[in-house]
Protein backbone atom coordinates (compact mmCIF):
# COMPACT_ATOMS: atom_id res chain seq x y z
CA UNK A 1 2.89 -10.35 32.96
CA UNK A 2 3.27 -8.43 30.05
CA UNK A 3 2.96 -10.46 26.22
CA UNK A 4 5.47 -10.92 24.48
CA UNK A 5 6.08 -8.90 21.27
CA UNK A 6 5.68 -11.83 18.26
CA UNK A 7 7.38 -11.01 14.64
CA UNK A 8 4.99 -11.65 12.01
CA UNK A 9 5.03 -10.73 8.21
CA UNK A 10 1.69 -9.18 6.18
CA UNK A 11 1.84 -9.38 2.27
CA UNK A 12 -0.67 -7.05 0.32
CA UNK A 13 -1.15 -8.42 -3.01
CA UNK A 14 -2.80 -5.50 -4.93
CA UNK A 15 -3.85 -4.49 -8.39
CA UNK A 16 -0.41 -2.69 -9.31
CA UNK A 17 2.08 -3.44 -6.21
CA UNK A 18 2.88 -6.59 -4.37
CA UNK A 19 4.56 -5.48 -0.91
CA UNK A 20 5.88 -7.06 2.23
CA UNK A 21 6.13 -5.88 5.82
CA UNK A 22 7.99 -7.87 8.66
CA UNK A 23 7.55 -6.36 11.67
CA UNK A 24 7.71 -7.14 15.39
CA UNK A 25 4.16 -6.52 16.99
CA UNK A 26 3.45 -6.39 20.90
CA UNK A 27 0.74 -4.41 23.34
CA UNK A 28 1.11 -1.22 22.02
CA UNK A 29 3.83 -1.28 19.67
CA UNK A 30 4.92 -1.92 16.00
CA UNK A 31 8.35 -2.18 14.86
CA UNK A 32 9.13 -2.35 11.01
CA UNK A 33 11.89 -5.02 10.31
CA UNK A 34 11.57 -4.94 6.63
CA UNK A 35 9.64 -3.94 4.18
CA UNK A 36 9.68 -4.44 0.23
CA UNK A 37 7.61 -2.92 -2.15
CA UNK A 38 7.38 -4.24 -5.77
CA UNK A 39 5.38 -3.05 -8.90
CA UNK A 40 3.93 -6.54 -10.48
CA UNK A 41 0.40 -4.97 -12.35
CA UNK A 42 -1.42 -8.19 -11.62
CA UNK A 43 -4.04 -6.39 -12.81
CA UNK A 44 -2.83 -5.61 -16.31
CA UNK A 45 -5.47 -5.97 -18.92
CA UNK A 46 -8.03 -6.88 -16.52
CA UNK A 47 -10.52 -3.96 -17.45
CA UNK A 48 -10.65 -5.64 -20.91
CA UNK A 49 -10.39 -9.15 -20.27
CA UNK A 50 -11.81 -9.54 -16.79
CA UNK A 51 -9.39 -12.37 -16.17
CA UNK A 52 -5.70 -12.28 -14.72
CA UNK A 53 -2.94 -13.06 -17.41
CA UNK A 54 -0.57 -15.77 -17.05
CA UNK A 55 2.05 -13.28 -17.11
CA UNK A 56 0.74 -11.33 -14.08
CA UNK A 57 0.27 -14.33 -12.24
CA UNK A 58 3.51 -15.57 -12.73
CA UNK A 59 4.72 -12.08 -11.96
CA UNK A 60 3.33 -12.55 -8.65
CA UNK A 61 4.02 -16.30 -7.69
CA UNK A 62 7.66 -15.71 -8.26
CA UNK A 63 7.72 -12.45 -6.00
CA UNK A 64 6.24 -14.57 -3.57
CA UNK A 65 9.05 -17.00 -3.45
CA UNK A 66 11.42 -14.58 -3.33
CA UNK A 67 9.24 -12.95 -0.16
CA UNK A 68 8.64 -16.31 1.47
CA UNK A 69 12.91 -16.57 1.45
CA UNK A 70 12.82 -13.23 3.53
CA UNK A 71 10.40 -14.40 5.85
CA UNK A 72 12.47 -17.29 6.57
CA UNK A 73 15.44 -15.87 7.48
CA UNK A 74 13.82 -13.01 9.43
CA UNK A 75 12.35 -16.02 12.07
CA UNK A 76 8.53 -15.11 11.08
CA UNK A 77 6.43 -16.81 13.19
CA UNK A 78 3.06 -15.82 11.29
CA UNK A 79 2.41 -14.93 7.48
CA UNK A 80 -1.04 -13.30 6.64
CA UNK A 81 -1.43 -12.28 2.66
CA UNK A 82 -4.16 -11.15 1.50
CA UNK A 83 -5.17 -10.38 -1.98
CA UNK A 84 -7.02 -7.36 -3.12
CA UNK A 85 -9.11 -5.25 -6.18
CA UNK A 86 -7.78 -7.31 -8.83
CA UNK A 87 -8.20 -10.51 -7.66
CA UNK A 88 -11.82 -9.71 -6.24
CA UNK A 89 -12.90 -8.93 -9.56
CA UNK A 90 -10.90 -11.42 -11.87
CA UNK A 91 -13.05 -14.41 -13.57
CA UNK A 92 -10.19 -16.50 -12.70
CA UNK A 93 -8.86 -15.87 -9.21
CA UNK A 94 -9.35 -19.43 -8.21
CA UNK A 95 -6.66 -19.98 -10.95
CA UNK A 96 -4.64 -17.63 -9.45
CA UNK A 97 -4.81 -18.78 -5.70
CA UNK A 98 -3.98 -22.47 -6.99
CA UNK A 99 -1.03 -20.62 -8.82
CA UNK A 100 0.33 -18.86 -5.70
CA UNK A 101 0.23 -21.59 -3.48
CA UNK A 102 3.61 -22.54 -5.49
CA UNK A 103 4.98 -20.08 -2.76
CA UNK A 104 4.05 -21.99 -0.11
CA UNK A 105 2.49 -18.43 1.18
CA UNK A 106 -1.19 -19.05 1.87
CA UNK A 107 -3.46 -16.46 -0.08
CA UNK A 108 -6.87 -15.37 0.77
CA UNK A 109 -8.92 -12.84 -1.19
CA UNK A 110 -10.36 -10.04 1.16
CA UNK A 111 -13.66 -8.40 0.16
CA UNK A 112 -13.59 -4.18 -0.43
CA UNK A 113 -15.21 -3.77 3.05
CA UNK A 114 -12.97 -5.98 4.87
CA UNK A 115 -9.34 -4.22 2.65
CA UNK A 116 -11.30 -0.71 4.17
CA UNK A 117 -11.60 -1.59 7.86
CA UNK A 118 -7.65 -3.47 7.56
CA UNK A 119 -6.60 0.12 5.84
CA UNK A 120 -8.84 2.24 8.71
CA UNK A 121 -6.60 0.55 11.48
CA UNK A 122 -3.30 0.68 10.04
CA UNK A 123 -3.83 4.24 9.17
CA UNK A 124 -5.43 5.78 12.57
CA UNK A 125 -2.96 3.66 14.92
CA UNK A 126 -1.90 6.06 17.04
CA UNK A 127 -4.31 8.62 15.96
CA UNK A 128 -7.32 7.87 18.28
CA UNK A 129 -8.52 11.56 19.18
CA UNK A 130 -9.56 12.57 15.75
CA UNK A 131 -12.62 11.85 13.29
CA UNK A 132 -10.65 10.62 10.59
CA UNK A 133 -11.37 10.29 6.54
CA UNK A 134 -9.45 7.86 4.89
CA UNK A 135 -8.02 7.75 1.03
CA UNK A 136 -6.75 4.17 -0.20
CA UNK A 137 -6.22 4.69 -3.91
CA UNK A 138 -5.27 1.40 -5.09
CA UNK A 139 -4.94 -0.09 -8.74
CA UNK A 140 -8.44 -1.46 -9.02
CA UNK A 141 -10.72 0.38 -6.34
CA UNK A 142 -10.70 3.14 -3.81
CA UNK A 143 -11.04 2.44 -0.23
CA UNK A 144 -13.26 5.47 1.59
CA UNK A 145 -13.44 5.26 5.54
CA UNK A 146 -15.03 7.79 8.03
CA UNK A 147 -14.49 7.07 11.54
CA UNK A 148 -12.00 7.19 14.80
CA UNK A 149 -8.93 5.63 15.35
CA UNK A 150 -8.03 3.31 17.84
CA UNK A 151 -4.67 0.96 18.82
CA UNK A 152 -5.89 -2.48 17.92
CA UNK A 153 -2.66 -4.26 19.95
CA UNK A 154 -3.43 -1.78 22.89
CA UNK A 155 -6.95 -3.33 23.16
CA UNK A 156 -9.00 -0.10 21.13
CA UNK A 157 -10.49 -1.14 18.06
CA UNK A 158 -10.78 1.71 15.59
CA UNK A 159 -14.72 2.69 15.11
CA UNK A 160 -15.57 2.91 11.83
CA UNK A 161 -18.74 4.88 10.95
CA UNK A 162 -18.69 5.10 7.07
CA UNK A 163 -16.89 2.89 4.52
CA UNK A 164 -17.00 2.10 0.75
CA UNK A 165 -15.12 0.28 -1.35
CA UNK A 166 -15.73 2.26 -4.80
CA UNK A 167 -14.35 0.57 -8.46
CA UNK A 168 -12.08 3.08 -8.98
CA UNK A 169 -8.33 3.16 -8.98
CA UNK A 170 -4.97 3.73 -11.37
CA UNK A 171 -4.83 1.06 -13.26
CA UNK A 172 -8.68 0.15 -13.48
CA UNK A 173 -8.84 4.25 -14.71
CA UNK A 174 -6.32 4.25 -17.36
CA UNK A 175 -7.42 1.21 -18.79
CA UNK A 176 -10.88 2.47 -18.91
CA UNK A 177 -9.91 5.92 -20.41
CA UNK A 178 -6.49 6.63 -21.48
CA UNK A 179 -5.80 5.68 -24.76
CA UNK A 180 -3.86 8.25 -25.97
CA UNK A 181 -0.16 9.00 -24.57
CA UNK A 182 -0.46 11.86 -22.85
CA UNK A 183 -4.44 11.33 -22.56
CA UNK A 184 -6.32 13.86 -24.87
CA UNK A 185 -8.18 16.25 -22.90
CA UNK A 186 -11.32 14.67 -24.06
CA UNK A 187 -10.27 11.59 -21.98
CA UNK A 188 -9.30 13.44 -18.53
CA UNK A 189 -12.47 14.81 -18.69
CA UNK A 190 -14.54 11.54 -19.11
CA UNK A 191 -12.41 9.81 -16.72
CA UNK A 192 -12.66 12.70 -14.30
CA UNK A 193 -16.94 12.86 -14.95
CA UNK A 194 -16.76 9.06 -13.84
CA UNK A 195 -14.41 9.18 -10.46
CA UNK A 196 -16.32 12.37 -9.35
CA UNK A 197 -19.83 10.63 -9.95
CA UNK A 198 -18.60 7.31 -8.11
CA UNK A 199 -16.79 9.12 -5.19
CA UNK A 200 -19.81 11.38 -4.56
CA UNK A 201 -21.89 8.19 -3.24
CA UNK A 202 -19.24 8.16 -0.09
CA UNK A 203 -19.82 11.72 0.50
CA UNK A 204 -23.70 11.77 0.59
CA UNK A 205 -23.81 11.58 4.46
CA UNK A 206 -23.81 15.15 5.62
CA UNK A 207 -23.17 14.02 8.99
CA UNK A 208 -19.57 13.25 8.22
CA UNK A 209 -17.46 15.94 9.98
CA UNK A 210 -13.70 14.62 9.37
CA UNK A 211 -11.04 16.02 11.31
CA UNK A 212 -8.74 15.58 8.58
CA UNK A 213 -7.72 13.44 5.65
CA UNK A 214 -4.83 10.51 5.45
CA UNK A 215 -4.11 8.99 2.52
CA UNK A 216 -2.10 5.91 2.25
CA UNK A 217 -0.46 4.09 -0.75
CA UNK A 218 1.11 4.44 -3.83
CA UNK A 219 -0.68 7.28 -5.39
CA UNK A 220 -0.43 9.47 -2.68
CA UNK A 221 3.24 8.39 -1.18
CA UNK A 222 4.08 8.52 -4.90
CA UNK A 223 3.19 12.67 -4.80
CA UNK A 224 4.90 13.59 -1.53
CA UNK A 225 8.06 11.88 -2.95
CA UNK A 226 7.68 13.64 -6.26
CA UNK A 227 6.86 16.92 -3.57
CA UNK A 228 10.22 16.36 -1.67
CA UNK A 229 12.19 16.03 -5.21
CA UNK A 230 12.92 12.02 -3.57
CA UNK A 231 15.67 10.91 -5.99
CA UNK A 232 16.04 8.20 -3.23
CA UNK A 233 12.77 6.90 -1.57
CA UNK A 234 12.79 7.80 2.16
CA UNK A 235 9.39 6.58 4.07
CA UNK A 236 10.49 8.06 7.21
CA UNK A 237 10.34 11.83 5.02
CA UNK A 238 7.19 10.53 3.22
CA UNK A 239 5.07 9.70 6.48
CA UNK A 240 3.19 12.54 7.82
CA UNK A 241 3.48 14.79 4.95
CA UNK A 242 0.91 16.73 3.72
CA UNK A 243 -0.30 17.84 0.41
CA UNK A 244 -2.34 20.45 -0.02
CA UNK A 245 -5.24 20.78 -2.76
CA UNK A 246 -3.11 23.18 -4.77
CA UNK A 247 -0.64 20.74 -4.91
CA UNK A 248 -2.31 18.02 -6.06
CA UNK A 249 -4.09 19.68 -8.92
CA UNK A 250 -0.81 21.45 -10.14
CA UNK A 251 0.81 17.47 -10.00
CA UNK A 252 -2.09 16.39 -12.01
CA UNK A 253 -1.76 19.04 -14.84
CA UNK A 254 1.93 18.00 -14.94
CA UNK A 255 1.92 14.78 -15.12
CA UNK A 256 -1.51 14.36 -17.25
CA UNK A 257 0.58 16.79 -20.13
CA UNK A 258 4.00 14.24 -19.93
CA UNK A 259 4.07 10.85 -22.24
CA UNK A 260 4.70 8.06 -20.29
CA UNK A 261 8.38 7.90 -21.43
CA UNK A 262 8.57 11.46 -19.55
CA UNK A 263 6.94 10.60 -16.38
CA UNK A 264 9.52 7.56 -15.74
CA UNK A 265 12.09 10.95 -15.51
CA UNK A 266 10.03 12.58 -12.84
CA UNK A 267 12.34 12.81 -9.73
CA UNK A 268 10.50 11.10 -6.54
CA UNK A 269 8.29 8.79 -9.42
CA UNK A 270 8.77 5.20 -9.86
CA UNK A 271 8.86 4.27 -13.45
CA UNK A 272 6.69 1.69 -12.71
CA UNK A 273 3.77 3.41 -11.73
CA UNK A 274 3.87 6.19 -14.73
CA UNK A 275 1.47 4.52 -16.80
CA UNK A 276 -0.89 4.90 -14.02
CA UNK A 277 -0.69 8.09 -12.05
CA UNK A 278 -2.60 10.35 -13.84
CA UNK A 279 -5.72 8.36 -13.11
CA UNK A 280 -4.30 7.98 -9.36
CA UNK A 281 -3.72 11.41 -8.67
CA UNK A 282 -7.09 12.41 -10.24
CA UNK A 283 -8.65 9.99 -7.81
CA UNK A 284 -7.44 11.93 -5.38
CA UNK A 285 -7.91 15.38 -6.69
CA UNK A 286 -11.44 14.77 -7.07
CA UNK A 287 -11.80 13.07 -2.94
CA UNK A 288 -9.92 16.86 -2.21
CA UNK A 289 -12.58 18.46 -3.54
CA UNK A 290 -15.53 16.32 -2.62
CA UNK A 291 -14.02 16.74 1.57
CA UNK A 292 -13.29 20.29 1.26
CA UNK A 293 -10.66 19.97 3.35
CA UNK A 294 -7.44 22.10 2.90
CA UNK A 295 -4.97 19.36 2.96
CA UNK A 296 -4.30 15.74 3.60
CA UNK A 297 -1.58 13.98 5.66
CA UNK A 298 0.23 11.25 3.72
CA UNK A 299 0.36 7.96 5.69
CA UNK A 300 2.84 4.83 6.04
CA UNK A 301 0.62 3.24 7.96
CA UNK A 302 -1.87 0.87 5.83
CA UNK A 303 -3.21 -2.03 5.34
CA UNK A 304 -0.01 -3.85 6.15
CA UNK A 305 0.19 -2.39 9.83
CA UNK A 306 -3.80 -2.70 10.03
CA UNK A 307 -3.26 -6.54 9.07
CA UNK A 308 -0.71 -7.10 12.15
CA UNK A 309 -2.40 -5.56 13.89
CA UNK A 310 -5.49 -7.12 13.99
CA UNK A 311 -4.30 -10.37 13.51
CA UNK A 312 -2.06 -9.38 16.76
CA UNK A 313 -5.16 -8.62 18.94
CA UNK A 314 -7.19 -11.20 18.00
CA UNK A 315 -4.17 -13.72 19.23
CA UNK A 316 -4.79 -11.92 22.80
């Protein structure tokens, strides 16, 4: 008898976005119900102060409520959220899991090599034949995974050969280095000397022969919007996109020269996340050039899918 397909909702708390994704999950398949994406910086000021502000938790708690509403009347039958980077590193995350739980969403905080292997399956689903190298730029670290795909509802767990959660990421970045608006060219070139020196760990293993690159979240769904002049954002355009090294670099110089105030004008940008891309899309820039690959596909697939996923099979 075949299972039945369950709908269950996955919440990614992260250093700059909070997101949602409702979906109905069987053998095999995925569905997307809903999905919300909202830009909450938890991790605002945490390079300095290496605790969460009340204002960022707040921030967050209240998006919750509003999520757990949605989950409601969608039928949900299972909630996983799981908080990332920011949370991991803040002094006071126990102060901001008691805070959450307002919500009445239960909140666990995932370690770096747990958020890689969650990001790995959601990513390769449904791209089993190929050695693949993940990018997860997030707010507060980079995810890097080397490895094959596999379908974790069809009974294939992905096999994951490399990974490295590395302390780099937008907001983490431009806290560290940007003090200017646009950043001086003094400061790109510190902040690039540090991502290059930290990435280069992951890419030490020689025997790494990837297929090809996917990157997944904001930075790089962020670009192929930007890419595809977005005025509207259209994930069913943005997922499996590519963008090429060129690209990328020519992004970077544009957006590095812009104030902040400019970059909220970019067509396919957020306005939220202008205070941060620069240091995003030099994350990337720099994991182009360390792979020396020509290009990398943009993904929808992430952590979200590689949370129902897993959660999914392990139910079996």
């Amino acid at each position: 008898m075949a299972q039945e397909t369950v709908r269950m909702a996955a919440i990614d708390i992260g250093t700059v976005t909070t997101r949602l994704l409702i979906a109905d999950v069987g053998p095999g398949v995925l569905t997307e119900v809903a999905r919300s994406t909202d830009i909450t910086h938890l991790g605002e000021g945490l390079a300095e102060s290496q605790s969460l502000s009340d204002e960022a938790i707040t921030r967050v708690a209240d998006l919750l409520g509003v999520y757990r509403a949605k989950i409601q009347e969608a039928g949900v039958r299972q909630v996983i959220a799981v908080a990332t980077s920011a949370a991991r590193d803040a002094l006071n995350s126990a102060t901001f899991i008691s805070a959450v739980t307002t919500s009445r969403v239960p909140v666990s905080i995932i370690s770096g090599e747990r958020e890689a292997y969650l990001s790995f399956a959601g990513a390769t689903w449904q791209l089993e034949d190929s050695r693949i190298l993940l990018s997860d730029i997030g707010g507060g670290s980079t995810e890097l995974v080397y490895g094959r795909g596999g379908s974790r509802s069809g009974g294939t767990e992905p096999d994951v050969e490399r990974s490295m959660s590395i302390d780099v990421g937008s907001r983490r970045i431009t806290e560290m280095f940007f003090h200017s608006d646009p950043p001086t060219s003094d400061e790109l070139r510190a902040a690039r000397a540090m991502i290059r020196g930290e990435l280069a760990r992951f890419f030490e293993d020689a025997s790494m022969r990837p297929d090809m690159l996917v990157s997944v979240a904001g930075t790089a769904t962020s670009l192929a919007s930007v890419k595809l002049q977005m005025a509207q954002y259209d994930p069913t355009r943005v997922h499996g996109s590519t963008l090429t090294p060129e690209e990328i670099s020519t992004m970077l110089a544009r957006l590095s020269a812009m104030s902040v105030e400019s970059r909220k004008g970019v067509v396919g940008l957020h306005p939220g996340r202008a205070p941060v891309i620069v240091a995003g899309v030099m994350v990337l820039d720099c994991i182009m050039e360390l792979s020396g690959l020509d290009s990398t596909m943009v993904s929808e697939h992430d952590i979200l899918y590689g949370i129902l996923l897993d959660v999914y099979a392990t139910k079996k």
